[in-house]
N, C-alpha and C. Protein backbone atom coordinates (compact mmCIF):
# COMPACT_ATOMS: atom_id res chain seq x y z
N UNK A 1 -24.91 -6.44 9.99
CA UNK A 1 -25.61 -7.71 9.83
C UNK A 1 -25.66 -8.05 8.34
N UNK A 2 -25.26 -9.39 8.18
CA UNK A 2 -25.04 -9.45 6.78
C UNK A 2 -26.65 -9.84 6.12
N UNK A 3 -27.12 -10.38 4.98
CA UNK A 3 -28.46 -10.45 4.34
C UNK A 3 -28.04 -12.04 4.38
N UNK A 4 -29.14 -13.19 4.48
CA UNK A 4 -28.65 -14.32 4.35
C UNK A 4 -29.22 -14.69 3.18
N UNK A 5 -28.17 -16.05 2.38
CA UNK A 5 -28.58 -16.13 1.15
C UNK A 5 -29.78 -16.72 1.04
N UNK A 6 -30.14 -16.28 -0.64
CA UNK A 6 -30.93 -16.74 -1.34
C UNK A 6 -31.77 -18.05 -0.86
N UNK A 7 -30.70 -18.78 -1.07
CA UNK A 7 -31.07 -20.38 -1.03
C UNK A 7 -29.93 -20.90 -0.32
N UNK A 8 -30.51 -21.88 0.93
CA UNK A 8 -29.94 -22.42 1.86
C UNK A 8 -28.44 -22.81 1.18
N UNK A 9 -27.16 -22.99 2.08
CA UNK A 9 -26.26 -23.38 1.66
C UNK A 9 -26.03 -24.70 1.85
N UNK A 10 -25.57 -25.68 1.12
CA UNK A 10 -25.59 -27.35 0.83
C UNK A 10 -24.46 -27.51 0.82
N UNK A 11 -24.14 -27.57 2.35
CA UNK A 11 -22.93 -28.10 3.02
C UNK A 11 -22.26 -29.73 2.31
N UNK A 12 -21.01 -30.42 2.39
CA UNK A 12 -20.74 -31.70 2.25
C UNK A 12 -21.69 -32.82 2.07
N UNK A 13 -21.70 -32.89 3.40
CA UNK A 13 -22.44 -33.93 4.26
C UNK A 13 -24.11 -34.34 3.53
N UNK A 14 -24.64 -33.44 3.24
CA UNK A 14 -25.97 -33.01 2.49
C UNK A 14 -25.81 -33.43 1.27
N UNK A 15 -24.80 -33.23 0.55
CA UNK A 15 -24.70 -32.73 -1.39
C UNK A 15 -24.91 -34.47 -1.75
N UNK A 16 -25.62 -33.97 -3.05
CA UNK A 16 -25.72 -35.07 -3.85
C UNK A 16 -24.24 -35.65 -4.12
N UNK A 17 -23.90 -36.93 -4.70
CA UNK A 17 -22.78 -37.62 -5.45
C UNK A 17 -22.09 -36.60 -6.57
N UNK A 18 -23.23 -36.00 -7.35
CA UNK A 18 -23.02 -35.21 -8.44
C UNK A 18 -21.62 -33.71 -8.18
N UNK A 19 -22.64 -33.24 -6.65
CA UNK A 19 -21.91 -31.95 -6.25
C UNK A 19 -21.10 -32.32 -5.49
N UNK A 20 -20.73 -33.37 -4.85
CA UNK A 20 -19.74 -33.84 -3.74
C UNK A 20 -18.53 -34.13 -4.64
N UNK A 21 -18.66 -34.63 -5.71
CA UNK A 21 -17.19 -34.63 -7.05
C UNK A 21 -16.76 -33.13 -7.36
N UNK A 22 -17.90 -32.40 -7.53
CA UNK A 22 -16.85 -31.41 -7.38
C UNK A 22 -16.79 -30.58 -6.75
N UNK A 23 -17.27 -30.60 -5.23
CA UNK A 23 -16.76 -30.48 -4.15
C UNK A 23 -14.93 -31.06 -4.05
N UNK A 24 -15.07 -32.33 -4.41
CA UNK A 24 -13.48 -32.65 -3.94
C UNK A 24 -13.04 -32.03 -4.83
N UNK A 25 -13.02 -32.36 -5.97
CA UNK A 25 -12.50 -31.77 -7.24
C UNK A 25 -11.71 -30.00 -6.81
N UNK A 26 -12.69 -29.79 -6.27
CA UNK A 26 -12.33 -27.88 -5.59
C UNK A 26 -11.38 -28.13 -4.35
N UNK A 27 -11.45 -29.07 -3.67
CA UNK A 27 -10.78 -29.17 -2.37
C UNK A 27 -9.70 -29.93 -2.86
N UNK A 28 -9.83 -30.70 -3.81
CA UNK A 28 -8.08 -31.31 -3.81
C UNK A 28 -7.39 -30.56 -5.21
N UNK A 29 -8.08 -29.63 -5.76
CA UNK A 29 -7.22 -28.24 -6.62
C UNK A 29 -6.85 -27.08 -5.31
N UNK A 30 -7.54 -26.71 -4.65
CA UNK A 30 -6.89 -25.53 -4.02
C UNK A 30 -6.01 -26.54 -2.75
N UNK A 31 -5.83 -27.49 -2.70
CA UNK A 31 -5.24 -28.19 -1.77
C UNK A 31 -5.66 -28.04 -0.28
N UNK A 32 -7.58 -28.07 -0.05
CA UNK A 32 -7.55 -27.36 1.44
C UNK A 32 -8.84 -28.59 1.99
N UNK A 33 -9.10 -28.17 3.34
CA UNK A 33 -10.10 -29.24 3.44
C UNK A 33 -12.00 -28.83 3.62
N UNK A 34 -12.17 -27.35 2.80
CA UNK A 34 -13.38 -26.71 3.20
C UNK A 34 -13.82 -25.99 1.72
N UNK A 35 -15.22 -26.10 1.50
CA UNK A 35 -15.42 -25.28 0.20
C UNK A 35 -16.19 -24.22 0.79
N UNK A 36 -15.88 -23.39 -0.02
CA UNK A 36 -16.66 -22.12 0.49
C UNK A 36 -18.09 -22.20 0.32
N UNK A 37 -18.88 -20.87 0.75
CA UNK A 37 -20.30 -20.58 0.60
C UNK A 37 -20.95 -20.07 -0.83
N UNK A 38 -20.07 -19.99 -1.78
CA UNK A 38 -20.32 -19.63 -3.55
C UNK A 38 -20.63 -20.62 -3.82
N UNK A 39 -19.71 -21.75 -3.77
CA UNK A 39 -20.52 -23.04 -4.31
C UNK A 39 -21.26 -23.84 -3.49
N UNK A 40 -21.00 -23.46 -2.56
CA UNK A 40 -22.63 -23.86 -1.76
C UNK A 40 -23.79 -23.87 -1.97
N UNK A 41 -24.16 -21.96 -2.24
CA UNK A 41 -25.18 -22.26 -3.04
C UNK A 41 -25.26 -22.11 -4.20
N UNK A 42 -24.44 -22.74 -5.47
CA UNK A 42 -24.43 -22.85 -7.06
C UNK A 42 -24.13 -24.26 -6.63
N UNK A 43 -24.66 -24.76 -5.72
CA UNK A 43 -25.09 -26.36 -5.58
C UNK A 43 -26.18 -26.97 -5.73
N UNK A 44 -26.79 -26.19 -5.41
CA UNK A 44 -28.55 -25.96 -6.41
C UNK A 44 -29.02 -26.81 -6.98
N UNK A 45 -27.76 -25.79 -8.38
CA UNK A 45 -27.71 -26.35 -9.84
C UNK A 45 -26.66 -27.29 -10.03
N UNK A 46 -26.43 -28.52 -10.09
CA UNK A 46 -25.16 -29.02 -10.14
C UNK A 46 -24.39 -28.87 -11.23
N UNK A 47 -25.58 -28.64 -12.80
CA UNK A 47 -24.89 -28.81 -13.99
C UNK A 47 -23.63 -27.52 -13.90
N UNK A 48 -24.58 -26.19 -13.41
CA UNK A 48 -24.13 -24.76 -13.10
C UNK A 48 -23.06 -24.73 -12.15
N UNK A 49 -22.69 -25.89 -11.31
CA UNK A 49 -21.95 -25.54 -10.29
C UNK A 49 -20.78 -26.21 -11.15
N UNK A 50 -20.80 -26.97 -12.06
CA UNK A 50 -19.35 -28.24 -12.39
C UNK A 50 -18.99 -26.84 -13.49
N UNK A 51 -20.60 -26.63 -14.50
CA UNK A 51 -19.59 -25.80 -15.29
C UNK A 51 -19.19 -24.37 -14.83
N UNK A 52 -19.15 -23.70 -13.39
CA UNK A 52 -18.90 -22.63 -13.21
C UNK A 52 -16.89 -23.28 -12.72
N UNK A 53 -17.22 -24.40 -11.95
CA UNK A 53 -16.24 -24.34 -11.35
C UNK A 53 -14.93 -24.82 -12.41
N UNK A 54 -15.33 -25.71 -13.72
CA UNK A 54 -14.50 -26.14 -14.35
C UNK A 54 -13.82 -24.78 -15.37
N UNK A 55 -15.14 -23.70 -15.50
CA UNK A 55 -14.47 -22.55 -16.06
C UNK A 55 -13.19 -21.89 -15.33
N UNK A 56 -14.01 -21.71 -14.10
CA UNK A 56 -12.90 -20.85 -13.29
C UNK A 56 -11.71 -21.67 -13.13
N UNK A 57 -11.13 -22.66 -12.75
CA UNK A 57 -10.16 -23.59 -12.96
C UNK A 57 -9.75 -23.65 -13.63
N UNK A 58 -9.85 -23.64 -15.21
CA UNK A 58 -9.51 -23.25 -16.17
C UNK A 58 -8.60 -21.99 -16.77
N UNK A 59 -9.39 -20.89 -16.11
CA UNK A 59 -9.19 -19.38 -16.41
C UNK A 59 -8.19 -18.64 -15.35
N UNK A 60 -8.57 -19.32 -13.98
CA UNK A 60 -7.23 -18.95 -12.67
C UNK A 60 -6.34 -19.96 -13.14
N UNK A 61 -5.81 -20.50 -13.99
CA UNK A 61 -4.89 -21.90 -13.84
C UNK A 61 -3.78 -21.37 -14.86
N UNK A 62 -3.05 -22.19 -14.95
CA UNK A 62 -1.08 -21.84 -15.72
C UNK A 62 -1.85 -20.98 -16.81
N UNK A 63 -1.07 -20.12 -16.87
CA UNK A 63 -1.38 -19.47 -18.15
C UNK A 63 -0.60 -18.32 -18.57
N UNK A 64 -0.46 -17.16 -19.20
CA UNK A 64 0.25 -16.23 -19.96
C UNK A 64 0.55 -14.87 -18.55
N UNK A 65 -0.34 -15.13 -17.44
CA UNK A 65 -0.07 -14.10 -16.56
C UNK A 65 -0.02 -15.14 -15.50
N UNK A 66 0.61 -14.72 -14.09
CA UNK A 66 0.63 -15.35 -13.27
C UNK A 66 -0.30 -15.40 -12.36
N UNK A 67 -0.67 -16.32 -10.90
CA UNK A 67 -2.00 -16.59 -10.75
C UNK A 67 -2.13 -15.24 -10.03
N UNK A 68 -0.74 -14.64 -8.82
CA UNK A 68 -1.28 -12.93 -8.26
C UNK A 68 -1.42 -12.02 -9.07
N UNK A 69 -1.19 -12.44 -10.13
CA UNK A 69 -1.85 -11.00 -11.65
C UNK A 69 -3.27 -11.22 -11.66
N UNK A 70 -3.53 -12.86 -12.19
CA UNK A 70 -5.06 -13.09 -12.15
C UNK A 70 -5.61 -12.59 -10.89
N UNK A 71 -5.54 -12.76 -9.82
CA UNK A 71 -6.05 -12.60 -8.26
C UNK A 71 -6.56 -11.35 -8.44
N UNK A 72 -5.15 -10.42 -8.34
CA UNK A 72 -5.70 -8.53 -8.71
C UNK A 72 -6.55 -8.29 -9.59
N UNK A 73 -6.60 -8.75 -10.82
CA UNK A 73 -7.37 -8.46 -11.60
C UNK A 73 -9.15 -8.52 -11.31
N UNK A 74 -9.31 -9.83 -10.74
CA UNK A 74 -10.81 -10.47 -9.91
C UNK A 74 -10.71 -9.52 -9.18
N UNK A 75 -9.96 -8.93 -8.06
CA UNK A 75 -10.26 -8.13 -6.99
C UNK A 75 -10.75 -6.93 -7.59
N UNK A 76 -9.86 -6.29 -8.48
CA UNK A 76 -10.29 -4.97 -9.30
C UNK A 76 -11.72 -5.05 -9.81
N UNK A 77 -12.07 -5.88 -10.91
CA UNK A 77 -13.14 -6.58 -11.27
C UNK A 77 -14.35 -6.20 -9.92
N UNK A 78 -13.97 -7.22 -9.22
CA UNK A 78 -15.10 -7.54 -8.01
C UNK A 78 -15.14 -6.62 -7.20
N UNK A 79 -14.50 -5.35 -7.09
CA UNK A 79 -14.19 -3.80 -6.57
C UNK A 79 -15.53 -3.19 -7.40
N UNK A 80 -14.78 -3.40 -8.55
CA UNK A 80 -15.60 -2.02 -9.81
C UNK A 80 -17.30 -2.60 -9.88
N UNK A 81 -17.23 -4.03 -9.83
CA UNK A 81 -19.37 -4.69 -9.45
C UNK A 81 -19.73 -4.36 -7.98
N UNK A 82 -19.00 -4.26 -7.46
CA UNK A 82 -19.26 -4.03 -5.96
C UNK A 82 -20.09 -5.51 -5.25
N UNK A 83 -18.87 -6.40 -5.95
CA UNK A 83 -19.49 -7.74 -5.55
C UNK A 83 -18.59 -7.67 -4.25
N UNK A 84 -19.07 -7.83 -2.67
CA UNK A 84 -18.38 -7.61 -1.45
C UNK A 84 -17.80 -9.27 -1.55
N UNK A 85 -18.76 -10.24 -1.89
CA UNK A 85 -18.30 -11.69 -1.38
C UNK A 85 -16.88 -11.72 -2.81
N UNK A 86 -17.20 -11.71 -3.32
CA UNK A 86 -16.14 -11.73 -4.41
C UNK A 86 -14.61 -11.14 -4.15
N UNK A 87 -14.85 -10.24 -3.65
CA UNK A 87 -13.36 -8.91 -3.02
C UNK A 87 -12.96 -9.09 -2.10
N UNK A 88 -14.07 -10.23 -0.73
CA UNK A 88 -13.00 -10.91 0.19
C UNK A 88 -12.24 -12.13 -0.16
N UNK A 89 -13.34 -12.74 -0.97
CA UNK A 89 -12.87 -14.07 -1.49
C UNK A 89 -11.39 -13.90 -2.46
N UNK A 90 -10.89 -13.38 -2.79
CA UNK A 90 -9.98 -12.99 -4.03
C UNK A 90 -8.91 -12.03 -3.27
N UNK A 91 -9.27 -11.52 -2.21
CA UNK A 91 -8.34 -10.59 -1.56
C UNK A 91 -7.50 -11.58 -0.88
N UNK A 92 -8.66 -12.62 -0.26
CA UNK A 92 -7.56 -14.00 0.42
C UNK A 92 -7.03 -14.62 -0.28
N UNK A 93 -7.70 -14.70 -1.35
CA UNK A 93 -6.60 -15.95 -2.48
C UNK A 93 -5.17 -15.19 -2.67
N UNK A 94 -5.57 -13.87 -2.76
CA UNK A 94 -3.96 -12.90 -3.45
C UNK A 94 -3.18 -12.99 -2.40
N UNK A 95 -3.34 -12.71 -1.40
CA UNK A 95 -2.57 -12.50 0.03
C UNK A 95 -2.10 -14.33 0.14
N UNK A 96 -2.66 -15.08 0.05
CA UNK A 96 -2.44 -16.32 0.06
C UNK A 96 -0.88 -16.79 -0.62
N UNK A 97 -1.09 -15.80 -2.21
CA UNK A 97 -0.08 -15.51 -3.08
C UNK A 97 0.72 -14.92 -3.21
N UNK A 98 0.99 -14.25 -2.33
CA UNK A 98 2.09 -12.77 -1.66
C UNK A 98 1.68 -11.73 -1.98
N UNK A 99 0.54 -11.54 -1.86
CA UNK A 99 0.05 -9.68 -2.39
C UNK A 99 0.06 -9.25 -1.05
N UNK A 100 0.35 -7.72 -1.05
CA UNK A 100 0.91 -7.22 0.33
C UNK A 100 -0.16 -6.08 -0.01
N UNK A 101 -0.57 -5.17 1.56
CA UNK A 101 -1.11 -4.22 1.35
C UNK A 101 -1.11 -3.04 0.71
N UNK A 102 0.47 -3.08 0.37
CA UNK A 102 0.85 -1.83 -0.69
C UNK A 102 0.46 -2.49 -2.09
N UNK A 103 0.60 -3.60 -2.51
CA UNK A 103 -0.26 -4.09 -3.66
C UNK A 103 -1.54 -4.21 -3.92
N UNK A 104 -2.48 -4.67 -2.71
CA UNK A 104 -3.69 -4.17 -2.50
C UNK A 104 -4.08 -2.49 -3.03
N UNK A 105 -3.67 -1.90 -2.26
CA UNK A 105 -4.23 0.01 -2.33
C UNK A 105 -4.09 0.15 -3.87
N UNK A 106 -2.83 -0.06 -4.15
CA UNK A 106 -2.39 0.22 -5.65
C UNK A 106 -3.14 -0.54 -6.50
N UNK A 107 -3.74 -1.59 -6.71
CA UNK A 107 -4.65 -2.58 -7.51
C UNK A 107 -6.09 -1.13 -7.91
N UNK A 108 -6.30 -1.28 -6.40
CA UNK A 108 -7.73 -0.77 -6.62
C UNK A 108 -7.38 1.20 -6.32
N UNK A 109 -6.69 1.64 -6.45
CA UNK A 109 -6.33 2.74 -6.99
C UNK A 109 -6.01 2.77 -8.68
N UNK A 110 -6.16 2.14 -9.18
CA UNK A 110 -5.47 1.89 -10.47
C UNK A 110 -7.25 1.81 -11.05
N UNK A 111 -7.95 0.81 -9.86
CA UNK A 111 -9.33 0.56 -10.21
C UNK A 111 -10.21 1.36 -10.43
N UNK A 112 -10.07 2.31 -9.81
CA UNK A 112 -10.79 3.98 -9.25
C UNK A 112 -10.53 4.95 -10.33
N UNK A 113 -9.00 4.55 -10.51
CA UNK A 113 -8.96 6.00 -11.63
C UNK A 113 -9.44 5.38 -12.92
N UNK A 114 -9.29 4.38 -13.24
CA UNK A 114 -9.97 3.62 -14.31
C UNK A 114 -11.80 3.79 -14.51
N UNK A 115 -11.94 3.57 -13.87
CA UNK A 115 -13.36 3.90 -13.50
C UNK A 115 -13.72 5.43 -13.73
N UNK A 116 -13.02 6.18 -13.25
CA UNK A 116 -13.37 7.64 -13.57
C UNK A 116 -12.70 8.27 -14.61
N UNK A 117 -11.93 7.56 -15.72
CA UNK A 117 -11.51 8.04 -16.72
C UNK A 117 -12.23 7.29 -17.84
N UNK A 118 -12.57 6.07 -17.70
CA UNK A 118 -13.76 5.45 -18.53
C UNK A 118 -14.54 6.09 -18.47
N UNK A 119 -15.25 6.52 -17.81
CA UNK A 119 -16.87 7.06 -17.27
C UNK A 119 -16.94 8.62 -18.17
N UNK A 120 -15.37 9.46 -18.17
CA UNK A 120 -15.44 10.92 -18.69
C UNK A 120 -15.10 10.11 -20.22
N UNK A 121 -14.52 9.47 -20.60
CA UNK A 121 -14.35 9.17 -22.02
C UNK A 121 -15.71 8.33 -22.56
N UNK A 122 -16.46 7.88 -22.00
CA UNK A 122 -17.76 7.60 -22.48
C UNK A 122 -18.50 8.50 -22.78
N UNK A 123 -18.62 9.70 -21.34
CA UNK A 123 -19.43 10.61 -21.73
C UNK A 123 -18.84 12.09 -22.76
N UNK A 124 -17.71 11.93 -23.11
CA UNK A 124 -17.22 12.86 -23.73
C UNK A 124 -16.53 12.63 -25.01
N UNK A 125 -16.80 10.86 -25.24
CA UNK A 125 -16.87 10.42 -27.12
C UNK A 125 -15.90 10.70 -27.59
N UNK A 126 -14.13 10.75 -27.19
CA UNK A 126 -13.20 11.70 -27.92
C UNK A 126 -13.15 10.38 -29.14
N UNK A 127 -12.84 10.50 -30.00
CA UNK A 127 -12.69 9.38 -31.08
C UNK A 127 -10.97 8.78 -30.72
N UNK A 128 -11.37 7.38 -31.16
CA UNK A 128 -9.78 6.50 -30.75
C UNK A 128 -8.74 7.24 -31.90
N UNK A 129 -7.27 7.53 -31.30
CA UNK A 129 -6.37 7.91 -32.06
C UNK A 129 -5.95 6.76 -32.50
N UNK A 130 -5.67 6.92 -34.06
CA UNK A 130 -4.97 6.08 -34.90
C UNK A 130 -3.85 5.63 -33.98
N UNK A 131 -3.13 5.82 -33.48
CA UNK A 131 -1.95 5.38 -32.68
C UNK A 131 -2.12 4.17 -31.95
N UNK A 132 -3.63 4.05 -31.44
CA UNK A 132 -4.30 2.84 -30.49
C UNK A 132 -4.26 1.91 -31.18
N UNK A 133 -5.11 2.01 -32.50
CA UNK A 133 -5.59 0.99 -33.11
C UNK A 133 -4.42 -0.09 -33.59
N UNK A 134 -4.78 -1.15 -33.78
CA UNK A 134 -3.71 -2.33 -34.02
C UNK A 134 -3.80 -2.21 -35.59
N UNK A 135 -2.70 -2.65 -35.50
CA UNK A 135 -2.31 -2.37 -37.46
C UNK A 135 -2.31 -3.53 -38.32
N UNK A 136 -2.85 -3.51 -39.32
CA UNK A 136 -2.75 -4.83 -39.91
C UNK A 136 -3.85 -5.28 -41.13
């Protein structure tokens, strides 16, 4: 049984003018006809909902990696917070993008050992080798 949110979710039909722009705004970027339950309720806040959504649009959009690099990365990310809504939400976007289950395991195997080799190098302080550091 899941926990229900916080604060009611503010479907379409309901939303102010303010959140219904970028409502479409989200529905005619991902090209679909439904917004999810995240900005549902960061509909709330409208100022919070334009600037969450204009960030992320921003930050998933053309850029120096491609968008199933970005995807894995959120999933890894939203793995290592143990954000659950986040790791389905992002697992569908990747798969959406051709990530396959052998790319899946391997993402968040990569996530795991990361996690447990951070965690012993925190607690065991080795100092950065000159070799790391950027030169200049």
């Amino acid at each position: 049984m899941t926990n229900p949110p916080i604060v009611p979710l503010i479907e379409y039909e309901d939303a102010s003018p303010e959140v219904r722009a970028v409502y479409d705004d989200i529905m005619a970027t991902r090209k679909s006809d439904w917004i999810n339950n995240f900005w549902k309720v960061l509909a709330h806040d409208p100022a919070q909902l334009k600037r969450m959504w204009e960030s992320l649009k921003e930050i998933m959009g053309a850029g120096a990696l491609d968008p199933l690099t970005k995807e894995l990365i959120y999933i890894a990310v939203s793995a290592t917070n143990g954000c659950e809504y986040c790791t389905y939400s992002h697992t569908a976007a990747a798969r959406a993008k051709g990530m396959t289950d052998a790319m899946l395991m391997e993402v968040l195997a990569v996530a795991g050992k990361a996690n447990e080799t951070n965690r012993l190098a925190n607690a065991l302080r080795p100092p950065v080798d000159d070799a790391f550091k950027p030169r200049g």
